[in-house]
C-alpha atoms as a PDB file:
ATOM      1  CA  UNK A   1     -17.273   9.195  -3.180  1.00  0.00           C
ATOM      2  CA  UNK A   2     -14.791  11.902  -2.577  1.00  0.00           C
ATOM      3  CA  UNK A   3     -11.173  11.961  -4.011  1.00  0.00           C
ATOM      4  CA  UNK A   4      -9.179  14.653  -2.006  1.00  0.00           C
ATOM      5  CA  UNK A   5      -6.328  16.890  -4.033  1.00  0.00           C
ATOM      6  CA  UNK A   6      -4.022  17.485  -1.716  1.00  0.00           C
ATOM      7  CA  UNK A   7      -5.043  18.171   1.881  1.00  0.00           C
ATOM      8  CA  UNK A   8      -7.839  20.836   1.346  1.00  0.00           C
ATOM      9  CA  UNK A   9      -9.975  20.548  -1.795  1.00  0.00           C
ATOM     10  CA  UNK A  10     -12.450  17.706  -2.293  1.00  0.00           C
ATOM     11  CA  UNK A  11     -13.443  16.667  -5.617  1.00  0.00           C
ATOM     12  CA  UNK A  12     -16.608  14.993  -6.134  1.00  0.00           C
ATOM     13  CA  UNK A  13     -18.190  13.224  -9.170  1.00  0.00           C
ATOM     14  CA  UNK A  14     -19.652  16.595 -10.176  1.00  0.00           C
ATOM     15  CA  UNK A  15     -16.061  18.385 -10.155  1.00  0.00           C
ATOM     16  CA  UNK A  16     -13.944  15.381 -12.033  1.00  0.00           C
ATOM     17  CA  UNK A  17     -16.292  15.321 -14.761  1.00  0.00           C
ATOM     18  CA  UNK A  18     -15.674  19.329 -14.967  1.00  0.00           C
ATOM     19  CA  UNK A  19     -12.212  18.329 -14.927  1.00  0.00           C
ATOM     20  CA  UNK A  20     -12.093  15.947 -17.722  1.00  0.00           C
ATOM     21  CA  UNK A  21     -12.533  12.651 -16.051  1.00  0.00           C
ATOM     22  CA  UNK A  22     -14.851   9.881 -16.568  1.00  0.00           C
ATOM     23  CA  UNK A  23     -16.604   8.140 -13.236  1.00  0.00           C
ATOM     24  CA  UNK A  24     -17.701   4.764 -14.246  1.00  0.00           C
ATOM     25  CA  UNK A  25     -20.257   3.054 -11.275  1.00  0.00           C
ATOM     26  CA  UNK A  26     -18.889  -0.271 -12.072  1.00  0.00           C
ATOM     27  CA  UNK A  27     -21.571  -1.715  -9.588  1.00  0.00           C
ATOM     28  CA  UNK A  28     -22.881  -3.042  -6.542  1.00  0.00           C
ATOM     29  CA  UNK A  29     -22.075  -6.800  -5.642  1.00  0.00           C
ATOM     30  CA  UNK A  30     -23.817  -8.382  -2.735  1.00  0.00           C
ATOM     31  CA  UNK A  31     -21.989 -11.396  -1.793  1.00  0.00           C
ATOM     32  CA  UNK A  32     -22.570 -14.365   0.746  1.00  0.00           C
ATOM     33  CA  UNK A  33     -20.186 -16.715  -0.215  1.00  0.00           C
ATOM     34  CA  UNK A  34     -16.321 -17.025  -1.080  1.00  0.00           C
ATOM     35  CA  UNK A  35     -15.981 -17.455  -4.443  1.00  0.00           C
ATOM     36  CA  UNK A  36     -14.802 -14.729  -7.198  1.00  0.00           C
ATOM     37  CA  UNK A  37     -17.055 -12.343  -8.133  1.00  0.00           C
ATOM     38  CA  UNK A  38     -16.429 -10.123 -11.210  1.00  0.00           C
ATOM     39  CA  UNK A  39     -17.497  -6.357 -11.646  1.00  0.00           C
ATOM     40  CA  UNK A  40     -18.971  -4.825 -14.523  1.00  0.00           C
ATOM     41  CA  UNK A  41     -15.922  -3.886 -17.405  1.00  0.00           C
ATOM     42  CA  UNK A  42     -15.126  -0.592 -18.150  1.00  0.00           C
ATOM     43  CA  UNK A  43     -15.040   0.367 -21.575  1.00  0.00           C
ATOM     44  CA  UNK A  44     -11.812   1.891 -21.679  1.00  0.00           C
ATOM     45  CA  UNK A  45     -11.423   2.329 -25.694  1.00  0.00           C
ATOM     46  CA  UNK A  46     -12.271   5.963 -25.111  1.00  0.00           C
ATOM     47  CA  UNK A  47      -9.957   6.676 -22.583  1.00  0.00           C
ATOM     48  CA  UNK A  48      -6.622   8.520 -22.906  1.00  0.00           C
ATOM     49  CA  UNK A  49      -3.709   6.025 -23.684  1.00  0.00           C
ATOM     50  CA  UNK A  50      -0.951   6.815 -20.963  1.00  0.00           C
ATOM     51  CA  UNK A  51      -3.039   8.201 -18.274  1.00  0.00           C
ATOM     52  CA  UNK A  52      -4.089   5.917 -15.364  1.00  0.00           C
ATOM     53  CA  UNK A  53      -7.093   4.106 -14.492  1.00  0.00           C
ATOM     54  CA  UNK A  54      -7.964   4.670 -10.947  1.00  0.00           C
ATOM     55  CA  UNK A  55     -10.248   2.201  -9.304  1.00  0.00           C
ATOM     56  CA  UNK A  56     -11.950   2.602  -5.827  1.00  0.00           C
ATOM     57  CA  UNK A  57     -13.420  -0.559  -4.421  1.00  0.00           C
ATOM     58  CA  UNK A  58     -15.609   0.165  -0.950  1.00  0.00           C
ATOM     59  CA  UNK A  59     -16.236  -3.125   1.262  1.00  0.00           C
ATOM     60  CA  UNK A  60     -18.945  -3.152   2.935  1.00  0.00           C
ATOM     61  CA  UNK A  61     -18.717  -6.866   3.795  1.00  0.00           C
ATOM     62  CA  UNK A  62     -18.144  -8.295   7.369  1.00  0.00           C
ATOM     63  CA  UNK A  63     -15.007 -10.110   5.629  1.00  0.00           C
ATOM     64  CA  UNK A  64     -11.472  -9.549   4.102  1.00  0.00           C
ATOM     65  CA  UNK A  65     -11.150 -10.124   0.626  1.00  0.00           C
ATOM     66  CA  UNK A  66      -8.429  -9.707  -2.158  1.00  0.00           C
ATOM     67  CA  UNK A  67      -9.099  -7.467  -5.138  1.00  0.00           C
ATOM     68  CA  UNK A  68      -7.581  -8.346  -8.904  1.00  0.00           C
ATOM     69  CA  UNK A  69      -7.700  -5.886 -11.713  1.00  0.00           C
ATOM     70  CA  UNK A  70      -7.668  -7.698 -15.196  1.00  0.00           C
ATOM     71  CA  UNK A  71      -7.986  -7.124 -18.738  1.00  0.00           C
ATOM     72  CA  UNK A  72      -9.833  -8.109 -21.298  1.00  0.00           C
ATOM     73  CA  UNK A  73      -9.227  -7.644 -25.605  1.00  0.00           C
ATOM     74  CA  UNK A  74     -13.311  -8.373 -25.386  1.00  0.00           C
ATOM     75  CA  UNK A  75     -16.172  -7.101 -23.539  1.00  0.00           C
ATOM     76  CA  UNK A  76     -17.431 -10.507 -21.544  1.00  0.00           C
ATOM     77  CA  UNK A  77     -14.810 -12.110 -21.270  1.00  0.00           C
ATOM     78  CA  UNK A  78     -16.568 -15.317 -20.739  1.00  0.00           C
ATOM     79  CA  UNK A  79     -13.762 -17.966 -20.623  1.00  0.00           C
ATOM     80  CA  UNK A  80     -10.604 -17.601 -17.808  1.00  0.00           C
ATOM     81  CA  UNK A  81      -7.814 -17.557 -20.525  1.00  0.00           C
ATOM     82  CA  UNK A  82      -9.670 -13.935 -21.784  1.00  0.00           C
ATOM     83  CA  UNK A  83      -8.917 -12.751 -18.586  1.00  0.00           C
ATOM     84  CA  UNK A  84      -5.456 -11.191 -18.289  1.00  0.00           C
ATOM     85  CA  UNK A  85      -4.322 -10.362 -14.669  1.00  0.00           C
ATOM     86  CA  UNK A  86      -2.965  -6.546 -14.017  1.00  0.00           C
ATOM     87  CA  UNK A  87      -0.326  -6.225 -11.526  1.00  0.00           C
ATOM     88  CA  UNK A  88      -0.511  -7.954  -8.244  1.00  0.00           C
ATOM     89  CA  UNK A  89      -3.831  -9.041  -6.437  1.00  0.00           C
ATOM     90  CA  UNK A  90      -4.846  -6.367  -3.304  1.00  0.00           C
ATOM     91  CA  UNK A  91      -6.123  -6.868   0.306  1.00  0.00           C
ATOM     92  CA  UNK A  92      -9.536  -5.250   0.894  1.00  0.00           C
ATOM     93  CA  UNK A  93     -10.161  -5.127   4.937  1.00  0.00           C
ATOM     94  CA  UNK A  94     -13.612  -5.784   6.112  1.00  0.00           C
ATOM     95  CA  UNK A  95     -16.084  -2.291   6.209  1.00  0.00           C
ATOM     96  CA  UNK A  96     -12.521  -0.445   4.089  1.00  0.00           C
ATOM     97  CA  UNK A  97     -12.237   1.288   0.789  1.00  0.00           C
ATOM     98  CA  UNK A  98      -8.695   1.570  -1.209  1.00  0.00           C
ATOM     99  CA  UNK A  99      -7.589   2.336  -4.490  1.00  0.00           C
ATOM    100  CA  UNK A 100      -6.107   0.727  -7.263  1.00  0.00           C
ATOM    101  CA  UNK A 101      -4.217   2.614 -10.728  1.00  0.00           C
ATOM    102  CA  UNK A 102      -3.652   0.642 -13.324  1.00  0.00           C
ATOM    103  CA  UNK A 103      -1.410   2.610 -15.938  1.00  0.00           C
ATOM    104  CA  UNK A 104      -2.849   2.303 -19.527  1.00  0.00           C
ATOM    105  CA  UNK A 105       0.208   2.307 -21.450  1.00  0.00           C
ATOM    106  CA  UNK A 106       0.770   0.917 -25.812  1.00  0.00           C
ATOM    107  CA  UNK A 107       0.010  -2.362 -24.161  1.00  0.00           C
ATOM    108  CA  UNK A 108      -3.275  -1.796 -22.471  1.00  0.00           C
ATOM    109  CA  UNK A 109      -6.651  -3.792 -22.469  1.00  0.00           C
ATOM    110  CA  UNK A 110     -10.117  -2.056 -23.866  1.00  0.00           C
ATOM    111  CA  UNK A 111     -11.911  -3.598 -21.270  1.00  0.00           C
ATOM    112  CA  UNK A 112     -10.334  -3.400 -17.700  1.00  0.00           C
ATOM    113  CA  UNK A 113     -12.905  -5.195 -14.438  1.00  0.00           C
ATOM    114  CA  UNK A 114     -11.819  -6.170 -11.315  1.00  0.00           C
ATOM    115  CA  UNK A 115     -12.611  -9.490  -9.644  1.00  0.00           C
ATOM    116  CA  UNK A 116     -13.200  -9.564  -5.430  1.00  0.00           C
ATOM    117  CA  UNK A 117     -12.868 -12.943  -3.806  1.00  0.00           C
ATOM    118  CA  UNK A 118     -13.772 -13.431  -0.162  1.00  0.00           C
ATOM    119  CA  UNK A 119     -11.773 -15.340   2.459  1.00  0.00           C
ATOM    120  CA  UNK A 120     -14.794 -16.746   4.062  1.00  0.00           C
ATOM    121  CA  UNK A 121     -18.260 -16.151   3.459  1.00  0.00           C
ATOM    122  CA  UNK A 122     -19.437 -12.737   4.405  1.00  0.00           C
ATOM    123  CA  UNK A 123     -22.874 -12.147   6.230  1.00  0.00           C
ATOM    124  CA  UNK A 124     -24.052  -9.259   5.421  1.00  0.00           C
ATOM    125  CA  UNK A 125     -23.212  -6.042   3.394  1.00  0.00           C
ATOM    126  CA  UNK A 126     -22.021  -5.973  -0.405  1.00  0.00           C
ATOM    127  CA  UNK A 127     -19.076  -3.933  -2.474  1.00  0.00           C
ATOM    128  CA  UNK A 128     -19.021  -0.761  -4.338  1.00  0.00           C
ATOM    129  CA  UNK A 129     -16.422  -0.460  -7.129  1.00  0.00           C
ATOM    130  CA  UNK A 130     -15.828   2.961  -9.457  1.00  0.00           C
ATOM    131  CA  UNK A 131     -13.625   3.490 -12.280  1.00  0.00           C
ATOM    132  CA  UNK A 132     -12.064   7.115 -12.951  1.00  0.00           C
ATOM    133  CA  UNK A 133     -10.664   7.573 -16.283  1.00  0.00           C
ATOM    134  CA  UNK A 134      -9.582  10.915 -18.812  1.00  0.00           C
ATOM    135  CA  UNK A 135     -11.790  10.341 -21.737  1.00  0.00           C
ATOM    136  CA  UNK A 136     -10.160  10.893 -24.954  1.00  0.00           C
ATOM    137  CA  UNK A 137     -10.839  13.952 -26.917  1.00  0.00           C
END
């Protein structure tokens, strides 16, 4: 993963974390059907209050999908109604990567995941998702 700052200087993980930022690997998920399929929370009580959340989902899948950020007052969120939406759900192309911020304003969730549902079954290939974060100090 490589963010770019403007049009000449790429900033890896090595360089954001110089910077002050926090890359969470929120996971790979190898799917095969069309369901939802959550990603790992980030723990996002340590993270500045005001500054955005970026998140970076890479398909590899032979399918589209749609990409939700939610959040979460606890860490596994195990029932639906802990699960609070963020903003409107995302396309994800087949084999593309985008990027979702999520502002963390007063109102913000300590946990923050994103959940990836198919529109058909994919065949082969899985998804990458990263969190970027400023890290309170």
């Amino acid at each position: 993963m490589t963010l770019y700052c403007g049009e000449r200087q790429e900033l890896g993980p090595g360089e954001l974390e110089r910077l002050g930022y926090t890359v969470l690997d929120m996971g790979f998920i190898t799917i095969r059907d069309a369901v939802a399929h959550t990603f790992l929370l980030a723990d996002l009580r340590v993270a500045e209050c005001g500054c955005p959340c970026l998140f970076i989902i890479e398909s590899q899948i032979n399918q589209a999908a749609t990409v939700q950020p939610f959040g979460s007052q606890m860490e596994e969120p195990s029932l639906d109604k802990q699960m609070h939406n963020i903003g409107p759900a995302r396309s994800l192309a087949s084999q593309e990567e985008i990027s979702i911020t999520v502002p963390l304003t007063d109102s913000w969730f300590p946990w923050m995941g994103l959940t990836l549902t198919p529109t058909l079954p994919p065949t082969s290939g899985n998804v990458h998702a990263r969190a970027i974060y400023i890290r309170r100090t």
